[in-house]
Every structure is written in C-alpha cells, then in structure tokens.
C-alpha atoms as a PDB file:
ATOM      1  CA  UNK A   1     -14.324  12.110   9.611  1.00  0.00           C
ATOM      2  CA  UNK A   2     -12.145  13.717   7.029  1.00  0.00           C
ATOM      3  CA  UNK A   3     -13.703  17.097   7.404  1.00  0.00           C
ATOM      4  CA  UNK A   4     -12.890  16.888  11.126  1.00  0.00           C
ATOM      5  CA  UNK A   5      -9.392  15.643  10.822  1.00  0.00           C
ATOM      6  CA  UNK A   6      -8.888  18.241   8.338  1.00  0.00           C
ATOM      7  CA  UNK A   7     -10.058  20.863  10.509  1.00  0.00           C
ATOM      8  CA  UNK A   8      -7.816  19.393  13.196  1.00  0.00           C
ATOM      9  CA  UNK A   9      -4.510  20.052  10.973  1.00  0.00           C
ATOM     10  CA  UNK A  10      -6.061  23.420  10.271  1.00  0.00           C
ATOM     11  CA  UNK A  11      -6.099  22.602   7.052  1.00  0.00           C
ATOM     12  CA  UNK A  12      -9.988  23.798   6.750  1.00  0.00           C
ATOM     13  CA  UNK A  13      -9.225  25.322   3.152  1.00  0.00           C
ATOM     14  CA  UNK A  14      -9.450  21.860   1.821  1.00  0.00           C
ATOM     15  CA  UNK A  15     -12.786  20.910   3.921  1.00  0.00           C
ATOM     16  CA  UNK A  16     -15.424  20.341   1.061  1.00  0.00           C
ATOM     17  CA  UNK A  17     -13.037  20.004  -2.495  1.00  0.00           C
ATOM     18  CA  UNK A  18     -12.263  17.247  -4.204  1.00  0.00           C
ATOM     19  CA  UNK A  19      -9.020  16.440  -2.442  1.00  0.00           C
ATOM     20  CA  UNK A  20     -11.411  14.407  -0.191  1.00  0.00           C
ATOM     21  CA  UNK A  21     -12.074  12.406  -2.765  1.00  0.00           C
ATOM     22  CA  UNK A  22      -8.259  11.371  -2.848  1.00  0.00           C
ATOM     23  CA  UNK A  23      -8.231  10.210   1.231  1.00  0.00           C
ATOM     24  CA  UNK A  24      -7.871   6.804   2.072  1.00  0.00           C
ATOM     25  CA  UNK A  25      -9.450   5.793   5.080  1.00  0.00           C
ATOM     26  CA  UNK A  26      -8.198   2.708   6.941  1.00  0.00           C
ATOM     27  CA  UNK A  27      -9.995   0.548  10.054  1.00  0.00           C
ATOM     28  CA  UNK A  28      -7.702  -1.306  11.627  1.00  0.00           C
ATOM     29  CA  UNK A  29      -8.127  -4.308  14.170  1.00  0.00           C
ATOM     30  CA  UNK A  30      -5.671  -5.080  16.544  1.00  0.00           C
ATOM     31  CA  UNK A  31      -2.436  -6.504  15.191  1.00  0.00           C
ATOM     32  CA  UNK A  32      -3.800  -5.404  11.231  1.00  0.00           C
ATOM     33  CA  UNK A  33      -0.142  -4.617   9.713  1.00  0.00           C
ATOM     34  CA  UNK A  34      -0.036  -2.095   6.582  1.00  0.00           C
ATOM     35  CA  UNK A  35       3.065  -3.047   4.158  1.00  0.00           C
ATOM     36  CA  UNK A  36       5.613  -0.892   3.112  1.00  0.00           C
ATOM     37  CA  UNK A  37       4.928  -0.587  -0.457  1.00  0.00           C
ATOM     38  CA  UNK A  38       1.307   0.184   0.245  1.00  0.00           C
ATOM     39  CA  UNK A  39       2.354   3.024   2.654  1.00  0.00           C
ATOM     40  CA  UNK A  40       4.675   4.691   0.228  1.00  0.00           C
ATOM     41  CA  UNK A  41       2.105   4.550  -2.206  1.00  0.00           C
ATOM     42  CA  UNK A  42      -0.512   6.275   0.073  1.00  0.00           C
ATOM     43  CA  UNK A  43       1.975   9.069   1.449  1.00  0.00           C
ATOM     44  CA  UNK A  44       1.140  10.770   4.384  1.00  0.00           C
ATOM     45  CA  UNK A  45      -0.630   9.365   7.425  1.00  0.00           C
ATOM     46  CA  UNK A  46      -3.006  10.686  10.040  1.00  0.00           C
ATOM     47  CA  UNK A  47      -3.942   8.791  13.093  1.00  0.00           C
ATOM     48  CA  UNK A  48      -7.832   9.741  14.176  1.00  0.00           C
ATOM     49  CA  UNK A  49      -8.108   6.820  16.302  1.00  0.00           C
ATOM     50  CA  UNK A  50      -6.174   4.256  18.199  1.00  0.00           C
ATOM     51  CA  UNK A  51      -2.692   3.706  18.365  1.00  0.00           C
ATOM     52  CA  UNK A  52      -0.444   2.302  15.593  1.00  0.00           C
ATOM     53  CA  UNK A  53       3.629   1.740  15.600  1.00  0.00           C
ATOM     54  CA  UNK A  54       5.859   2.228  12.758  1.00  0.00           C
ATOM     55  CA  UNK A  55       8.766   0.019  12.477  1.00  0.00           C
ATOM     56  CA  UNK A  56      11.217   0.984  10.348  1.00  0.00           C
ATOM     57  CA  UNK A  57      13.801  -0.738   8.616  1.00  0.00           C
ATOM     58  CA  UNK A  58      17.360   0.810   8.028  1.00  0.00           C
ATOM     59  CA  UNK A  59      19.726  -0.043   4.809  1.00  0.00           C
ATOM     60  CA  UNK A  60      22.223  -1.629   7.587  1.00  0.00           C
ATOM     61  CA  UNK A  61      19.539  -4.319   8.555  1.00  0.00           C
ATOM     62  CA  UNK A  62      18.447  -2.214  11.993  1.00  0.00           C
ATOM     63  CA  UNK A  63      14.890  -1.426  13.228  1.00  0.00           C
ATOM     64  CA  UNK A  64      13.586   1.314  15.125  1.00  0.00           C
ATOM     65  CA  UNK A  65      10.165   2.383  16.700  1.00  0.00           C
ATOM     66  CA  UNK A  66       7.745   4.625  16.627  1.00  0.00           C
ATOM     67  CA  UNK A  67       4.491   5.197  18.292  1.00  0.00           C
ATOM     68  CA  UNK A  68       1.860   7.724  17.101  1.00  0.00           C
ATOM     69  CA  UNK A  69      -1.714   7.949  18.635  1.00  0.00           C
ATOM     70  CA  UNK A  70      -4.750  10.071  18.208  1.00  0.00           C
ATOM     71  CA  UNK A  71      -4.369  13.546  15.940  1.00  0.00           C
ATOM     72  CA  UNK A  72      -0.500  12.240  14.732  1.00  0.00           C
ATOM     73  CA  UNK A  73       0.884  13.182  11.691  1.00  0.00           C
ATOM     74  CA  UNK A  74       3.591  11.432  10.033  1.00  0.00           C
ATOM     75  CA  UNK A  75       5.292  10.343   6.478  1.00  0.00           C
ATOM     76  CA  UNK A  76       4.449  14.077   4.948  1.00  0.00           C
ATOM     77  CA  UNK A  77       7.537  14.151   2.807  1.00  0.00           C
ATOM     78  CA  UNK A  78       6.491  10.559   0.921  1.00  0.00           C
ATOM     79  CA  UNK A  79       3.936  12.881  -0.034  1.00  0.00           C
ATOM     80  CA  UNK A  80       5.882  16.483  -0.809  1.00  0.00           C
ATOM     81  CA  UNK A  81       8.910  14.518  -2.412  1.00  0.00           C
ATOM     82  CA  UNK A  82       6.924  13.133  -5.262  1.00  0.00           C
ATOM     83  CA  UNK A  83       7.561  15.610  -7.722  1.00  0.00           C
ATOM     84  CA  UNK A  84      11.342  15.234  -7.071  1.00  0.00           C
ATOM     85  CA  UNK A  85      12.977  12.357  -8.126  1.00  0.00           C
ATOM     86  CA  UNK A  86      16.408  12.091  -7.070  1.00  0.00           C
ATOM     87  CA  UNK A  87      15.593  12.992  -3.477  1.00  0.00           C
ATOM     88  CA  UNK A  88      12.419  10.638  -3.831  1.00  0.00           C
ATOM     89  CA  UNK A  89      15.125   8.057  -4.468  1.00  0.00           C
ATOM     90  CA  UNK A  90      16.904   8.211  -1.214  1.00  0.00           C
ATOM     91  CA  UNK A  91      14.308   8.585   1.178  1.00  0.00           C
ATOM     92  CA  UNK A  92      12.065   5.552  -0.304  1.00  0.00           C
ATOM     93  CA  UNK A  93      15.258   3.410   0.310  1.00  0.00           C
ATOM     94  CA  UNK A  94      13.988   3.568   3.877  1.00  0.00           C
ATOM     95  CA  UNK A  95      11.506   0.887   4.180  1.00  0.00           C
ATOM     96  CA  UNK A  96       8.655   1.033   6.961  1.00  0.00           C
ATOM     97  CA  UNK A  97       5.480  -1.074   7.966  1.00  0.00           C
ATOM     98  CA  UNK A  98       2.423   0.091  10.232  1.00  0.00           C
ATOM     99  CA  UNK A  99       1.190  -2.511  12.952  1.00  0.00           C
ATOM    100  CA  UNK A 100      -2.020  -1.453  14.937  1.00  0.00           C
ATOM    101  CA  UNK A 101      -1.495  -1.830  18.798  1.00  0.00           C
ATOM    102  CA  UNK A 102      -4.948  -1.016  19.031  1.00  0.00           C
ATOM    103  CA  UNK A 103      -8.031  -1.056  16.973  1.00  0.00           C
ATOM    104  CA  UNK A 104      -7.203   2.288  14.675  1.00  0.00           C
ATOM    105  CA  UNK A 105      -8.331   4.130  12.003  1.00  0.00           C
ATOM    106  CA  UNK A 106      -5.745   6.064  10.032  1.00  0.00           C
ATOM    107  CA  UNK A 107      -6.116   7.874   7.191  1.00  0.00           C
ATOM    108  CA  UNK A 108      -3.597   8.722   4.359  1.00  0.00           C
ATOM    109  CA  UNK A 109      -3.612  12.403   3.038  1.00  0.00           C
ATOM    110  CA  UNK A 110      -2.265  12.517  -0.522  1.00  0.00           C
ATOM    111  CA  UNK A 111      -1.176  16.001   0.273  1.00  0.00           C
ATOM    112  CA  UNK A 112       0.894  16.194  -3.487  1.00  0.00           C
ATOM    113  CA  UNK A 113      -2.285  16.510  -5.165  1.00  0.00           C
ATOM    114  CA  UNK A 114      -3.139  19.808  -3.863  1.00  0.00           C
ATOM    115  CA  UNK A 115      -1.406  21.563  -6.875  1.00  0.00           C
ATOM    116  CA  UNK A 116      -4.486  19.235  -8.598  1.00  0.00           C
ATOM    117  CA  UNK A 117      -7.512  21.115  -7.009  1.00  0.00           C
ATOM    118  CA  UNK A 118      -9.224  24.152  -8.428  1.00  0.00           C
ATOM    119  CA  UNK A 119      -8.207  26.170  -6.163  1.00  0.00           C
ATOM    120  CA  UNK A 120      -7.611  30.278  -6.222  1.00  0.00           C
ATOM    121  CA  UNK A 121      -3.342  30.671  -6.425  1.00  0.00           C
ATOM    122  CA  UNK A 122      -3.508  32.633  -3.417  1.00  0.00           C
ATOM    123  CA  UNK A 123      -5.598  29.484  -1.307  1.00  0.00           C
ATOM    124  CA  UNK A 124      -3.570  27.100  -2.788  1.00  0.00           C
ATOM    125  CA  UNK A 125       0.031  29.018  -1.664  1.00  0.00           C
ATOM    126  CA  UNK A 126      -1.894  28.828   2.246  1.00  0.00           C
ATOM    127  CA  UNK A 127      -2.549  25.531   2.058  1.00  0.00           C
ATOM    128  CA  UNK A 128       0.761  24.738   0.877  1.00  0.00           C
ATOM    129  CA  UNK A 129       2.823  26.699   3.275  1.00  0.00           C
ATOM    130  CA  UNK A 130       0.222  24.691   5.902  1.00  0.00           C
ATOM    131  CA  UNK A 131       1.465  21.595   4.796  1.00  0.00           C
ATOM    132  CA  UNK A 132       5.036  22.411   5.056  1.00  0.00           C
ATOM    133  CA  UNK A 133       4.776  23.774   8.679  1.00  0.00           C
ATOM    134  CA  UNK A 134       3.320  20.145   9.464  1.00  0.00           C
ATOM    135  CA  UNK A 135       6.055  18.311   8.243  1.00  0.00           C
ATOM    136  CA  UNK A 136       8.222  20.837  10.163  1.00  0.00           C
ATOM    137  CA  UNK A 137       6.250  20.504  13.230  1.00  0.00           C
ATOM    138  CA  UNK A 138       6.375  16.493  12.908  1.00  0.00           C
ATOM    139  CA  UNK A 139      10.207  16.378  12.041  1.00  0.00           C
ATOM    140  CA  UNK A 140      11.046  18.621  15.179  1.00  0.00           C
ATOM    141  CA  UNK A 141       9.141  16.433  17.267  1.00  0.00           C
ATOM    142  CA  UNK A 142      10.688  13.382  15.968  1.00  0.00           C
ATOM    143  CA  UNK A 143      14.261  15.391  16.225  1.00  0.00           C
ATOM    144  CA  UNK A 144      13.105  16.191  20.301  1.00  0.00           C
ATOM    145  CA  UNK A 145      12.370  12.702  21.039  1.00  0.00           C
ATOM    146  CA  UNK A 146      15.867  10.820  19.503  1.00  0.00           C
ATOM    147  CA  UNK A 147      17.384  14.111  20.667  1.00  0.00           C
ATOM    148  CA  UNK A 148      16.466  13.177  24.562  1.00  0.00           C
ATOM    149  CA  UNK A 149      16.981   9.349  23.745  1.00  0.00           C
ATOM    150  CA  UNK A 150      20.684  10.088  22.509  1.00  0.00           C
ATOM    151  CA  UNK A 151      21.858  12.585  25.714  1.00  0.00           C
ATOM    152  CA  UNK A 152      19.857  11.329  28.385  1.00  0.00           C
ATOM    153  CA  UNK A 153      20.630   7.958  30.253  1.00  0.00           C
ATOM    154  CA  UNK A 154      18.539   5.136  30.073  1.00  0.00           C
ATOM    155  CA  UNK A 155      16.473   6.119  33.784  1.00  0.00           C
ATOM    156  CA  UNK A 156      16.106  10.133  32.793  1.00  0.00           C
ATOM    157  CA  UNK A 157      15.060   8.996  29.409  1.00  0.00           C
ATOM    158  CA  UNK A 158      12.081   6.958  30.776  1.00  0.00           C
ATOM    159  CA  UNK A 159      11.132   9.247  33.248  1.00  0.00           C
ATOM    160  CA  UNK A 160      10.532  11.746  30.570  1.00  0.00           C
ATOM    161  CA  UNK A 161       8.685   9.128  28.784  1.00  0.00           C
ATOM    162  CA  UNK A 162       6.349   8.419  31.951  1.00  0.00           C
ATOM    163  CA  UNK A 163       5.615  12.051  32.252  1.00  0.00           C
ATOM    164  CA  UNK A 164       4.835  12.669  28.427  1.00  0.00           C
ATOM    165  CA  UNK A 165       2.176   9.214  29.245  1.00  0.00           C
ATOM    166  CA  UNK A 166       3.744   7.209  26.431  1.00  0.00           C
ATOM    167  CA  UNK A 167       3.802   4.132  28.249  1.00  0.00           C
ATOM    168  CA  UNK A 168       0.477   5.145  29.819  1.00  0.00           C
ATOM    169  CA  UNK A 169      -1.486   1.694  29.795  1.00  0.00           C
ATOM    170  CA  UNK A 170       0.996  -0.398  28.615  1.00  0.00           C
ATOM    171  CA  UNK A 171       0.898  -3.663  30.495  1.00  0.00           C
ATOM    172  CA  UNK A 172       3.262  -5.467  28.228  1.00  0.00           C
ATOM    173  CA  UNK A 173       6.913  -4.771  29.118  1.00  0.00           C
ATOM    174  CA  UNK A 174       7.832  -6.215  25.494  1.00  0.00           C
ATOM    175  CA  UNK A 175       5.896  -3.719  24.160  1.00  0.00           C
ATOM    176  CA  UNK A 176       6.828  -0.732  26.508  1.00  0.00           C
ATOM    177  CA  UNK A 177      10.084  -1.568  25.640  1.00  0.00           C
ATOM    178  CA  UNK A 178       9.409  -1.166  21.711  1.00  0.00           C
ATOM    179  CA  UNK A 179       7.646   2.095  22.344  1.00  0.00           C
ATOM    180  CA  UNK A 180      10.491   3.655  23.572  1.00  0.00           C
ATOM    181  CA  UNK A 181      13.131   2.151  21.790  1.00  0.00           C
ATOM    182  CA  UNK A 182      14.950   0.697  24.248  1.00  0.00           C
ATOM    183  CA  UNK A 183      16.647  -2.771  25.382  1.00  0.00           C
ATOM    184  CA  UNK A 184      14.080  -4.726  27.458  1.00  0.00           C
ATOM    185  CA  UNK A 185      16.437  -5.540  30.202  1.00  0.00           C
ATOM    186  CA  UNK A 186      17.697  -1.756  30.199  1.00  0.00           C
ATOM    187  CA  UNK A 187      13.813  -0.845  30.310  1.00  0.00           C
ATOM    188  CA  UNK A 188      13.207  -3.070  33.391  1.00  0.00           C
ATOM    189  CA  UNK A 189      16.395  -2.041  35.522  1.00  0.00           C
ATOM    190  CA  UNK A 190      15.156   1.965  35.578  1.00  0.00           C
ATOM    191  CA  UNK A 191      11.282   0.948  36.388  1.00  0.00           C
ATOM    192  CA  UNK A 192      12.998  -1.489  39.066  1.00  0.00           C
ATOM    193  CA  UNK A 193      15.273   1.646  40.123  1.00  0.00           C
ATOM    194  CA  UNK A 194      12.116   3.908  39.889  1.00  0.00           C
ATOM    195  CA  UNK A 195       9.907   1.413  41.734  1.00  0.00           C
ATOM    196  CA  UNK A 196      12.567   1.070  44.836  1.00  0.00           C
ATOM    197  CA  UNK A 197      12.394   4.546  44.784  1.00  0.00           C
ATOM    198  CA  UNK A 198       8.901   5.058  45.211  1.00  0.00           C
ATOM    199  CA  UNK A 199       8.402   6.911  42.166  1.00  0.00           C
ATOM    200  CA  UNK A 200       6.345   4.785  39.922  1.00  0.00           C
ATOM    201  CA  UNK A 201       3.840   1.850  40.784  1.00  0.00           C
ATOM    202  CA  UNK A 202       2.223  -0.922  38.680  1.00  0.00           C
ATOM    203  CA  UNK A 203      -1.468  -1.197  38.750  1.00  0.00           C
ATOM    204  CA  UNK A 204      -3.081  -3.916  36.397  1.00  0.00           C
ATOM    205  CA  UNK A 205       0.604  -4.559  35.164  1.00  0.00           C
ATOM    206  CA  UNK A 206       0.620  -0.882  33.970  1.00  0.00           C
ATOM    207  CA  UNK A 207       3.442   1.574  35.103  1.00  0.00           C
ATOM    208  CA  UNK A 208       1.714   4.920  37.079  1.00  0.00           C
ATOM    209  CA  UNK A 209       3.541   7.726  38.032  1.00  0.00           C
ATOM    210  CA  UNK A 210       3.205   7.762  42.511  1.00  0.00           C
ATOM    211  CA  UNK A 211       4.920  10.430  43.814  1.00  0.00           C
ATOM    212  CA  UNK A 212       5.405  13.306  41.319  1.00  0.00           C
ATOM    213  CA  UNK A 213       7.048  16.071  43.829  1.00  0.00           C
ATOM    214  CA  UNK A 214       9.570  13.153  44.961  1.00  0.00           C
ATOM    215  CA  UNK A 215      10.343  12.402  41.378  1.00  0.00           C
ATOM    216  CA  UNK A 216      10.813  16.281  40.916  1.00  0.00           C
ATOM    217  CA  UNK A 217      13.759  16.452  43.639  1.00  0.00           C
ATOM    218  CA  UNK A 218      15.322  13.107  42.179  1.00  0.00           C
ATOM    219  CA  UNK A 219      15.153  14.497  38.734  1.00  0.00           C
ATOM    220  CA  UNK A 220      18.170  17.404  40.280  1.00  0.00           C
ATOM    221  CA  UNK A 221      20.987  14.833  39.917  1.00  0.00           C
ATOM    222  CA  UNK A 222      20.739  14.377  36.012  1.00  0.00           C
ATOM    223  CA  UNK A 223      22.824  17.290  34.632  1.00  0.00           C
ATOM    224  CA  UNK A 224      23.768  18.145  31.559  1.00  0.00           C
END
C-alpha cells in the first residue's frame, strides 16, 4: 500500500528505502476522529481510501471545511516547516482535526525525514523538488476552490461543486452543506432553485445532475 501510494505521488525514488519505515498507516471506521496534536505530530497526510473531512479551527474561534477523498494530499508544510522554527510557530497556531465520513485509510508521510535516508545528493535534490511541487499543487487547489467560493454566488458556486461530483452521494444535506462550506439554508435555496429548474434531481436523497446542456445555457447569466 505504501509502495503504491508512493508511486501514485510519483514519488517512486522512495519506493523500497527506509523512509517506509517512517509511514503511519491509519484504518479508519466511520465517524473515527484523529486529534489535532496527533496530526501535527504525523505531518503530511495521504488519503488511499475513503473519504475524510478536515475541520479546522481559526485563532478567531471560526471553523471551516474540507473534504479530501481517494489519492488527496494535504498538510505537506507540517511536514517541510519542521526545520524552521519561527514559521513552524505560526502555522501550528492553526489547529485542525480529521473525522472519517467514510471508512478510510490515510496514511501520514513524514516527508522531513528525507534529508535522513541514504540517498545519492542528486536523488535526494529530485525527491525534494517532488515534494515541493506537491505542496504547490495542493495549495493551488485549495487557493481555486476558496477562490470560486469567494467570487461566485451561492447557486454558481454549487453548480460548480455538482459538476466537480463533490456532493456526489451525499444524502445528508447537513453534511453537503459542510462539504462545501456553506450555510445550510443558503445550500437548500440553490438545489430548490436548481431543482425548479430542472437541472438537478434527488435520487435516494442524493443530488444528480439531470439536464447538463440546460444547465450549460443557464450557466450564461453568471458573469464576471
């Protein structure tokens, strides 16, 4: 399972060292929370299976959501900030937990002991430069999505989110509303908009996307 999720990354340079030795593999059940203090501890995490949310706390007493599934990456600079303390600082004043919306398995790459392995200077550099380019790749995706959350209204912002599937089999509007950051109520008058359109329709309490060209056209009026 490592050796795959490695691969995955394309981080096959470390396939067969000892850095494997370092991974942490978690199985989660349903509902299984991991704790802030453990996570930070652990450093980066990789979702092979399931679905898990992190909720994290802000210093002003806020929450926010985020949901990862299958081949995710996230929390890469708990594990690249180690070796630098004042910026380590600030960015573990953020607090975060891990709840499993699904039975999961995650595991936690502690990608700051790569300078560890016996590796030759010029492997080490690729793997690395590797690293960085996922954290880059993870922060631009996380930039895309509050990005689209911050100019689009509420209905444009959930249609994006029905086309990217993120509320794909979701029967809990609680929970679809958590996924996507978003008031409940605000949540449920753009499905009820979408719905009266004939956009979307709910099958085993799910939402499904109905008439894609239609939505296409509709999609015109949002501007920006």
């Amino acid at each position: 399972m490592i050796g795959e999720a490695l691969r995955e990354l394309g981080l096959v340079e470390l396939i067969g060292t000892s850095f494997e030795r370092f991974v942490k593999i978690y199985r989660l059940e349903r509902e299984d929370i991991i704790f802030n203090d453990e996570i930070k501890r652990n450093g980066s995490i990789y979702i092979a299976e399931g679905r898990v949310q992190r909720i994290i706390y802000t210093k002003e007493g806020g929450e926010f959501y985020i949901n990862h599934t299958r081949g995710d990456i996230a929390g890469i600079n708990l594990s690249l900030i180690k070796k630098y303390e004042e910026y380590e600082r600030s960015v573990l004043e953020i607090d975060m937990d891990i709840v499993a919306k699904t039975d999961s398995i995650i595991l936690f790459f502690p990608f700051e002991r790569v300078d560890e392995l016996n590796l030759e200077s010029s492997i080490k550099a690729k793997v690395l430069d590797k690293i960085v380019h996922l954290s880059l790749r993870s922060h631009y995706k996380m930039s895309q999505y509050f990005l689209s959350k911050s100019i689009c209204s509420t209905e444009e912002f959930v249609i994006r989110s029905l086309e990217r599937d993120e509320i794909r089999n979701i029967n809990s509007s609680r929970e679809r509303a958590e996924i996507l950051n978003l008031n409940q109520r605000s949540l449920q008058r753009a499905l009820k908009k979408l719905y009266e359109g004939g956009f979307i329709e709910y099958r085993e309490g799910c939402v499904v996307l109905k008439d894609r060209e239609g939505l296409e056209e509709y999609k015109k009026k949002f501007t920006h």
